[in-house]
Protein backbone atom coordinates (compact mmCIF):
# COMPACT_ATOMS: atom_id res chain seq x y z
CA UNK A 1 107.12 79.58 118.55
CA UNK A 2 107.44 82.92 119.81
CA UNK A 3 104.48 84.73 121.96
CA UNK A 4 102.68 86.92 120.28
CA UNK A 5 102.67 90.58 121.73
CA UNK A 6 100.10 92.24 123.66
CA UNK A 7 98.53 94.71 121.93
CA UNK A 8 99.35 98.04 123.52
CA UNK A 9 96.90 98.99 125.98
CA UNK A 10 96.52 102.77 127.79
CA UNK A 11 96.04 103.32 131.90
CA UNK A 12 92.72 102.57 131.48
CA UNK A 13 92.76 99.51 130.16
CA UNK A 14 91.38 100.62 126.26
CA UNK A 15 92.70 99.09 123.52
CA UNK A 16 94.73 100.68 121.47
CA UNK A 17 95.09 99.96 117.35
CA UNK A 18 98.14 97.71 116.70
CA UNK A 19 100.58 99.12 113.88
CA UNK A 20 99.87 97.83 110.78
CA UNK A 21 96.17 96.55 111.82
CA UNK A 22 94.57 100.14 110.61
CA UNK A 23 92.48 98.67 107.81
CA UNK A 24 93.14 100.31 104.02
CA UNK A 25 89.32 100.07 103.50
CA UNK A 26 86.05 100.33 105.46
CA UNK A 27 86.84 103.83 107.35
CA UNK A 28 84.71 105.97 106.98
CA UNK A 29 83.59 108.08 109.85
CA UNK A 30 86.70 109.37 111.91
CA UNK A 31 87.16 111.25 114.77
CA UNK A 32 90.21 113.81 115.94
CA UNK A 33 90.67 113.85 119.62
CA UNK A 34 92.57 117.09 120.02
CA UNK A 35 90.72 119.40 123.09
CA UNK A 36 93.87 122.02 123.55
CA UNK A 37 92.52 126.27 122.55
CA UNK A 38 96.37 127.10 121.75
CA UNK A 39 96.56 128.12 118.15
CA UNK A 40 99.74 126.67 117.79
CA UNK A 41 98.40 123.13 118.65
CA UNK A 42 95.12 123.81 116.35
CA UNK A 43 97.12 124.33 113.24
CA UNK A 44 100.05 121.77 114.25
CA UNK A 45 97.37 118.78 113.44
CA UNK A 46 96.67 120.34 109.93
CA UNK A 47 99.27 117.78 108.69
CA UNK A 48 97.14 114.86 110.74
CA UNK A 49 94.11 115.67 108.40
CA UNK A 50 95.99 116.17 105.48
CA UNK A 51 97.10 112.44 105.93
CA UNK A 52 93.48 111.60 107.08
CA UNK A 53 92.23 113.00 103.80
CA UNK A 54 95.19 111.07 101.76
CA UNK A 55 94.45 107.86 102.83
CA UNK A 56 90.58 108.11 103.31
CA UNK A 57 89.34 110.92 100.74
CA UNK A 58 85.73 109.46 101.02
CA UNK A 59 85.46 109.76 105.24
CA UNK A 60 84.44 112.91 107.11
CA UNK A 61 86.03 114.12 109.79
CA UNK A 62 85.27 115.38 113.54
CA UNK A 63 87.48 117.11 115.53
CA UNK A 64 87.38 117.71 119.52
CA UNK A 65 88.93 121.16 120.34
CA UNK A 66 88.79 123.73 122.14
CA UNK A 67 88.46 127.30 121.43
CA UNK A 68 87.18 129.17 118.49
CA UNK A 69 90.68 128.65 116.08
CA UNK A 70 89.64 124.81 114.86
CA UNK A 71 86.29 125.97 113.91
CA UNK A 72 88.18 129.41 112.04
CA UNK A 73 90.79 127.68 110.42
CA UNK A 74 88.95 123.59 110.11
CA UNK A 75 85.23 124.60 109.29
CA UNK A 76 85.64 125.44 105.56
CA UNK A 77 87.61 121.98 105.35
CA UNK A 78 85.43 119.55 102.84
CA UNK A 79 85.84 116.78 104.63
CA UNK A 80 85.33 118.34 107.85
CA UNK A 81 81.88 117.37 109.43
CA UNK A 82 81.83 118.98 112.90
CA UNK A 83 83.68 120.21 115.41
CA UNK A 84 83.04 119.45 119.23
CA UNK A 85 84.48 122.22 122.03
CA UNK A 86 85.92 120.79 124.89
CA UNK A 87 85.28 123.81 127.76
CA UNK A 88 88.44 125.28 128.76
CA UNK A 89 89.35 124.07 132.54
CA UNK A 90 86.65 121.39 132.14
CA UNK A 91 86.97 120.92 135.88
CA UNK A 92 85.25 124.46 136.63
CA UNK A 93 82.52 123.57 133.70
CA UNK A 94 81.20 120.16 135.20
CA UNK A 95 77.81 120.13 132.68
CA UNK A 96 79.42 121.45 129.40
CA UNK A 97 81.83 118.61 129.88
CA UNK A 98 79.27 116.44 130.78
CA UNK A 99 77.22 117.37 127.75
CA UNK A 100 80.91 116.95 124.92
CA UNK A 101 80.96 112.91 126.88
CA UNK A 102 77.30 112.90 125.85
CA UNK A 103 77.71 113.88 122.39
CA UNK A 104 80.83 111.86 121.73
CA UNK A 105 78.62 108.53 123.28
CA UNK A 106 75.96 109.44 121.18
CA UNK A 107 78.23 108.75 117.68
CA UNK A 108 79.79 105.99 116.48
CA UNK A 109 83.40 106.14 114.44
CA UNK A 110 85.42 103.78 112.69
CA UNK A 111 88.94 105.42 113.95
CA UNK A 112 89.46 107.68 116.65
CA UNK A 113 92.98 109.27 117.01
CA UNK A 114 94.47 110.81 119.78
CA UNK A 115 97.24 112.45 118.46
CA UNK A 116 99.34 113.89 121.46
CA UNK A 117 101.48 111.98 123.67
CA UNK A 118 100.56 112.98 127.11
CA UNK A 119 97.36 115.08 126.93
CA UNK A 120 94.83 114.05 129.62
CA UNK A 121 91.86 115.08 127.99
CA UNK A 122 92.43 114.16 124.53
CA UNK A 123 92.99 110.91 126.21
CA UNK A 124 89.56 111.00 127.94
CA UNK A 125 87.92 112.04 124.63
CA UNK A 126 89.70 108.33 122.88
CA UNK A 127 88.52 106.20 125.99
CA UNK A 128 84.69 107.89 125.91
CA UNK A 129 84.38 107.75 122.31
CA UNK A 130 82.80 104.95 120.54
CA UNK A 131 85.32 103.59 117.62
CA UNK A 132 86.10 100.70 116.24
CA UNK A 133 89.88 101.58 115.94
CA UNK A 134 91.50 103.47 118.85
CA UNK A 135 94.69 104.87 117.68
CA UNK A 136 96.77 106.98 119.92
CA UNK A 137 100.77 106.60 121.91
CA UNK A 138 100.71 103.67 124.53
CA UNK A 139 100.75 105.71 128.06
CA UNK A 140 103.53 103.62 129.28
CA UNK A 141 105.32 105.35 126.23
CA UNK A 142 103.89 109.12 126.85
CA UNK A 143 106.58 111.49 126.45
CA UNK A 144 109.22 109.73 125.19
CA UNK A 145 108.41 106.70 122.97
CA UNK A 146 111.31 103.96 122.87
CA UNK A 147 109.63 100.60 122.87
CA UNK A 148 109.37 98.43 119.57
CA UNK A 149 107.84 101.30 116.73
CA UNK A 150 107.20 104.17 118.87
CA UNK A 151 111.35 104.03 118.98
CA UNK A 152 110.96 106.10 115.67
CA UNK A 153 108.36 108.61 116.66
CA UNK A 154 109.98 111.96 114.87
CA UNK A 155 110.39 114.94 117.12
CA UNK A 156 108.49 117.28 115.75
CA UNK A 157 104.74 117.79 117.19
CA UNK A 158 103.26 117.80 113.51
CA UNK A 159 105.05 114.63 112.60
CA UNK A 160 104.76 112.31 115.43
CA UNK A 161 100.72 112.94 114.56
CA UNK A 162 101.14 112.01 110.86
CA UNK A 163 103.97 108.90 112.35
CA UNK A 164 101.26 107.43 115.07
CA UNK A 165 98.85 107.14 111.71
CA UNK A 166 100.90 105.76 109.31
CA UNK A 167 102.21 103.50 111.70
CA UNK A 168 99.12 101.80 112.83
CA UNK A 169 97.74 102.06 108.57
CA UNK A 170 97.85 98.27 107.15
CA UNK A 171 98.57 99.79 103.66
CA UNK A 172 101.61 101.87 102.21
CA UNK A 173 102.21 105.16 102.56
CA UNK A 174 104.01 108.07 101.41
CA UNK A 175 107.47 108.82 102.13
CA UNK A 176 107.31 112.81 102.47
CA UNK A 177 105.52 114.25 105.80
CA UNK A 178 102.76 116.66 104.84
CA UNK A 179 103.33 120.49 105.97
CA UNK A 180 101.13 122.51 107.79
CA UNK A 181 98.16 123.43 105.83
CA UNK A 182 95.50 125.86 106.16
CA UNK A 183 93.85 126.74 102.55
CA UNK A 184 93.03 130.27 101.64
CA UNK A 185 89.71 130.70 99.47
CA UNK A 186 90.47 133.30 96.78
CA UNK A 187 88.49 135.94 98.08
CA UNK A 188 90.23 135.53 101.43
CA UNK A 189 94.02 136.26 99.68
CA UNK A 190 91.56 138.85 98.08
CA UNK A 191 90.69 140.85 101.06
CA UNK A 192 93.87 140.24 102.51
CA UNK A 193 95.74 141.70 99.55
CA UNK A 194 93.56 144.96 100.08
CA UNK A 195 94.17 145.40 103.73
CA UNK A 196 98.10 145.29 103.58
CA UNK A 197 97.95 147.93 100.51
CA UNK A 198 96.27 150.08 102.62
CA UNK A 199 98.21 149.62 105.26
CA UNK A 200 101.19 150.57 103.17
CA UNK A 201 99.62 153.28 101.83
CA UNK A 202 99.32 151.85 98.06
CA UNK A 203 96.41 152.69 95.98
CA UNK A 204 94.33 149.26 95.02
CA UNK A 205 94.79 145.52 96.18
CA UNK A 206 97.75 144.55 93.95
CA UNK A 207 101.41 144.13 95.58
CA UNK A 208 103.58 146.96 95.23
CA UNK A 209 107.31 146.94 93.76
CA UNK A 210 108.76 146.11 97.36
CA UNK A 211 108.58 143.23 99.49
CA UNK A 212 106.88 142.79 103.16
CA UNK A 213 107.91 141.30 105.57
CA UNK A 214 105.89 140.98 109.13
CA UNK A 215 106.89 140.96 112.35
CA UNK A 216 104.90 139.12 115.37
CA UNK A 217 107.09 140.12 118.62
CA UNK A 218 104.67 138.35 121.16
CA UNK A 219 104.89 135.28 123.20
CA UNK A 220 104.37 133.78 126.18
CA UNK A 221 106.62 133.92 129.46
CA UNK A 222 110.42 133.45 128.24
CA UNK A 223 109.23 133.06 125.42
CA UNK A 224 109.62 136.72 124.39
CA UNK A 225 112.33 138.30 123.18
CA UNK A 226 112.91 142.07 124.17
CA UNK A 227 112.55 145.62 122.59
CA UNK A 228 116.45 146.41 122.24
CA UNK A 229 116.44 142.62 120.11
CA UNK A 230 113.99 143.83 117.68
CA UNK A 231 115.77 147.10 117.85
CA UNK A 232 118.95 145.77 116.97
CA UNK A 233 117.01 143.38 114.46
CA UNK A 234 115.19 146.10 112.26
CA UNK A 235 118.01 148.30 112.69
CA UNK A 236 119.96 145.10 110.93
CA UNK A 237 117.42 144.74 108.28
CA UNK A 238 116.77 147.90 107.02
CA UNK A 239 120.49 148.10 106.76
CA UNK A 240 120.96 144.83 104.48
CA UNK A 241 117.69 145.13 102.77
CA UNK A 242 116.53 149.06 102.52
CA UNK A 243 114.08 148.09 99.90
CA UNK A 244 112.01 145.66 102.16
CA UNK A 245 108.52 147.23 104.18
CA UNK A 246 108.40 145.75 107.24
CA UNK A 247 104.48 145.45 109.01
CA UNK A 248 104.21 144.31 113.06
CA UNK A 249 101.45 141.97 113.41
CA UNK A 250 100.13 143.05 116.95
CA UNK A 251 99.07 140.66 119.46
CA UNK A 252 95.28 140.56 120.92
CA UNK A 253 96.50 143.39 123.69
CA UNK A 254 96.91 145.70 120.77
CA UNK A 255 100.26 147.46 121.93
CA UNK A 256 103.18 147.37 119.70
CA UNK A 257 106.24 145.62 120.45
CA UNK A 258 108.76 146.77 117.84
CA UNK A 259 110.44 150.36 118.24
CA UNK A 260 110.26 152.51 115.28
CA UNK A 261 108.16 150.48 113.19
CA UNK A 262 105.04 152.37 112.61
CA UNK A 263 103.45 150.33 109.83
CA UNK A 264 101.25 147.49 111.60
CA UNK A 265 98.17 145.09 111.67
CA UNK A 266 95.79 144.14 114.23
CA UNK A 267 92.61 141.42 114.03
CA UNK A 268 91.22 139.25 116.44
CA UNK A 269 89.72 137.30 113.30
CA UNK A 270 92.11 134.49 112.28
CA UNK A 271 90.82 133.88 108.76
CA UNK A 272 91.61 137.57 108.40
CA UNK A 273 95.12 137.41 110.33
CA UNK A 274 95.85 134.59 107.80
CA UNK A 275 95.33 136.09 104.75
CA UNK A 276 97.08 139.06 105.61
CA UNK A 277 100.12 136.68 106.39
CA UNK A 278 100.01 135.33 103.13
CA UNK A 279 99.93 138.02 101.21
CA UNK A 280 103.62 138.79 103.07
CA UNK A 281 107.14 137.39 101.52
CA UNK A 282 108.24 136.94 104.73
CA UNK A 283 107.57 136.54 108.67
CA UNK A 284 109.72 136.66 111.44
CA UNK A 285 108.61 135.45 114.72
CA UNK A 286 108.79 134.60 118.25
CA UNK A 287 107.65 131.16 119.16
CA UNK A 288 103.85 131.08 119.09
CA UNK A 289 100.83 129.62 117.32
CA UNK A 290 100.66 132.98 114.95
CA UNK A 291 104.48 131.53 113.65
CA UNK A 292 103.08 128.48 112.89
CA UNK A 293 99.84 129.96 111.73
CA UNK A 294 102.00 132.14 109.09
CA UNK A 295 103.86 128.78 107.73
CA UNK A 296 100.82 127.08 107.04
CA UNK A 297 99.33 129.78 104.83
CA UNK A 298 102.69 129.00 102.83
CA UNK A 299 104.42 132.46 103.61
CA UNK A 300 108.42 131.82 104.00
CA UNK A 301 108.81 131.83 108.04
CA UNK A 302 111.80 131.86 110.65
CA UNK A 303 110.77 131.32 114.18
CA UNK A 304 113.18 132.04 117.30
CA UNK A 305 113.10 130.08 119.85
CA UNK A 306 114.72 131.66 123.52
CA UNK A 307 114.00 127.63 124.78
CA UNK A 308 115.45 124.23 124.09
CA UNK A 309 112.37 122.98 121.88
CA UNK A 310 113.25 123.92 118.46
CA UNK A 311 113.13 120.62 116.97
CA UNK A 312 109.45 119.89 118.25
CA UNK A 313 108.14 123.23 117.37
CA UNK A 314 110.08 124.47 114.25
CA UNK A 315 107.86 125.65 111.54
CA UNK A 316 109.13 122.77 108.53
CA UNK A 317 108.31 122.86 105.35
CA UNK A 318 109.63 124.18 102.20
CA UNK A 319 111.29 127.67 103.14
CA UNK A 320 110.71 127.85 106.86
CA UNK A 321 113.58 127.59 109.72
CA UNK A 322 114.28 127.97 113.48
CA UNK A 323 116.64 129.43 114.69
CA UNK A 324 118.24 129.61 119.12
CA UNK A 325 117.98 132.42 120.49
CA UNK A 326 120.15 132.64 124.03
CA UNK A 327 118.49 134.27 126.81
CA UNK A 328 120.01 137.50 127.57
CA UNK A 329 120.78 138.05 124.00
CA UNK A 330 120.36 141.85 122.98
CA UNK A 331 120.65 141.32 119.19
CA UNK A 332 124.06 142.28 118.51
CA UNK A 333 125.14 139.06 116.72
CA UNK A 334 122.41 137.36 116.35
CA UNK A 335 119.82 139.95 114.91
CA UNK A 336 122.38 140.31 111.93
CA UNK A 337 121.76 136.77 110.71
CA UNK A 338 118.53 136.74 111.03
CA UNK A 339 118.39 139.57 108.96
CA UNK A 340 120.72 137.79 106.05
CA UNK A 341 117.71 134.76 106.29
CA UNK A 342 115.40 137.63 105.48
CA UNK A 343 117.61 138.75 102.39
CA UNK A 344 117.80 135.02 101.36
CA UNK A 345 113.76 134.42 101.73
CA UNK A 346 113.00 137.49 99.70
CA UNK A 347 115.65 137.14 97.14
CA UNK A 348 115.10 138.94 93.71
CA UNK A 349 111.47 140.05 94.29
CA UNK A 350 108.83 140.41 91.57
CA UNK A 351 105.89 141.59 92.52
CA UNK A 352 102.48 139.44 91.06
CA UNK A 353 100.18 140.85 89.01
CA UNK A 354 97.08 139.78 91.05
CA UNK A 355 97.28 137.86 94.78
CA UNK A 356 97.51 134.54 94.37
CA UNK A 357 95.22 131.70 96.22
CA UNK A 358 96.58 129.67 98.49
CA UNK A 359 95.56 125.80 97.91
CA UNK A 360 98.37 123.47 99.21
């Protein structure tokens, strides 16, 4: 008789949920250890609760974060109880974090998932918690699973969440990975309809005869691509596609990024930066959490990536590429393309009658 495995334990010494012993019944009360304020990593776990609220569509849910964007883009969720902020550099806020251990002592949860290989404190939030299944990558595995299941682990940040789940469920599941998902109430695709007429200069809320497409030039460190790149790009674009209107999003310094584009949006409200972005037929962006932001709201989106990540942080989902960018690169055969992936995104456009609501 062979020995039975261990059961796969972290640093600490907490046991974590075995794959397949997730029960199909009985969960009720679940808890999302995710304590990171980079909007990227808020909406990249919209796929995590989308498979939460698939396999459990009686449970509520609380989420750890950090930050104001999971309470903006989580709060309206209906199955979304609470959300618990982690203080940013925890170690220079000894009593807020203190008081997040106290609250997360004070409940009691029937799974807790820690969802990111590698995080430190959404690994502190799992081994605080009180749950009755722990689910989250062994330690010994962090980084790089390749022992028994964790061999499969997907690439992709968004996936690996939904994977570590579906792995440790006891029932079946489905076959197709969820995409990121951040619902629009009508009123929101409403307002946001409104705002990018005016900005166009169209009379009324209801699209106009041409397509938009927006821009979002920011990003951090190398991470940013330079002005003669989105020089060369627009210059590409208007070329191919004269009929398009093309709208920067600005970042939170307010300072545009994209020579002679004069049409352009600014917010430091993320419900209203989202449904501005999906009123759009298009986005074009550097790598950032305002790329994956724009996928999620289910607007057709091409991200560039200047490093070698593209298959962890790709926006996926029906419509949506990625796409290398070398460093050094001024545009001149690259912009081009990414202008024909604009042409093929917009296509034959027709424009609706009234915005539509976004409900994926």
């Amino acid at each position: 008789m062979s020995e039975r495995a261990s059961p796969p334990r972290s640093s600490t010494g907490m046991r974590l949920c075995q794959p397949g012993e997730l029960p199909v019944r009985g969960i009720h009360r679940v808890l999302v250890c995710r304590p990171n304020h980079r909007l990227g990593n808020m909406v990249l776990i919209s796929p995590l609760l989308h498979e939460i609220e698939t396999l459990y569509p009686g449970a509520e849910i609380d989420i750890v974060s950090a930050g104001c964007a999971a309470q903006v883009l989580y709060g309206p969720r209906f199955q979304v109880r609470r959300i618990m902020n982690f203080p940013r550099r925890a170690v220079h806020h000894p009593w807020l974090a203190a008081k997040l251990v106290h609250e997360l002592r004070g409940n009691t949860y029937d799974l807790a998932i820690d969802p990111c290989a590698g995080s430190g404190s959404g690994r502190l939030a799992l081994r605080v918690c009180r749950a009755r299944y722990k689910v989250g990558f062994p330690d010994s595995t962090a980084g790089g699973e390749t022992d028994g299941p964790w061999s499969t682990a997907p690439e992709h940040l968004a996936k690996r969440s939904v994977f570590l789940l579906r792995t440790a469920y006891a029932g079946t599941t489905e076959t197709e990975w969820p995409t990121l998902d951040v619902p629009l109430a009508p009123s929101d695709m409403q307002h946001g309809a409104c705002a990018l007429a005016k900005i166009l200069g169209r009379d009324g809320c209801k699209a106009g005869t041409q397509p938009v497409i927006g821009i979002f030039g920011n990003a951090t460190g190398p991470k940013r691509l330079p002005e003669p790149w989105w020089e060369a790009f627009t210059t590409a674009l208007r070329a191919r596609r004269p009929d398009v209107h093309i709208v920067e999003v600005l970042a939170e310094h307010g300072r545009s990024q994209l020579p002679g584009v004069t049409a352009s949006f600014y917010t430091r409200d993320l419900r209203k930066l989202a449904a501005v972005l999906a009123n759009m037929q298009g986005f074009v962006s550097a790598d950032c959490g305002v790329m994956h932001l724009a996928a999620a709201v289910g607007t057709p989106t091409l991200g560039l990536f200047t490093q070698s990540n593209r298959s962890k942080y790709t926006p996926y989902g029906p419509g949506n590429e990625g796409v290398d960018v070398a460093a050094g690169d001024d545009g001149v055969h690259t912009a081009p393309c990414v202008a024909g992936w604009v042409d093929q995104a917009v296509g034959e456009y027709t424009a609706p009658d009234h915005p539509v609501a976004s409900f994926r």
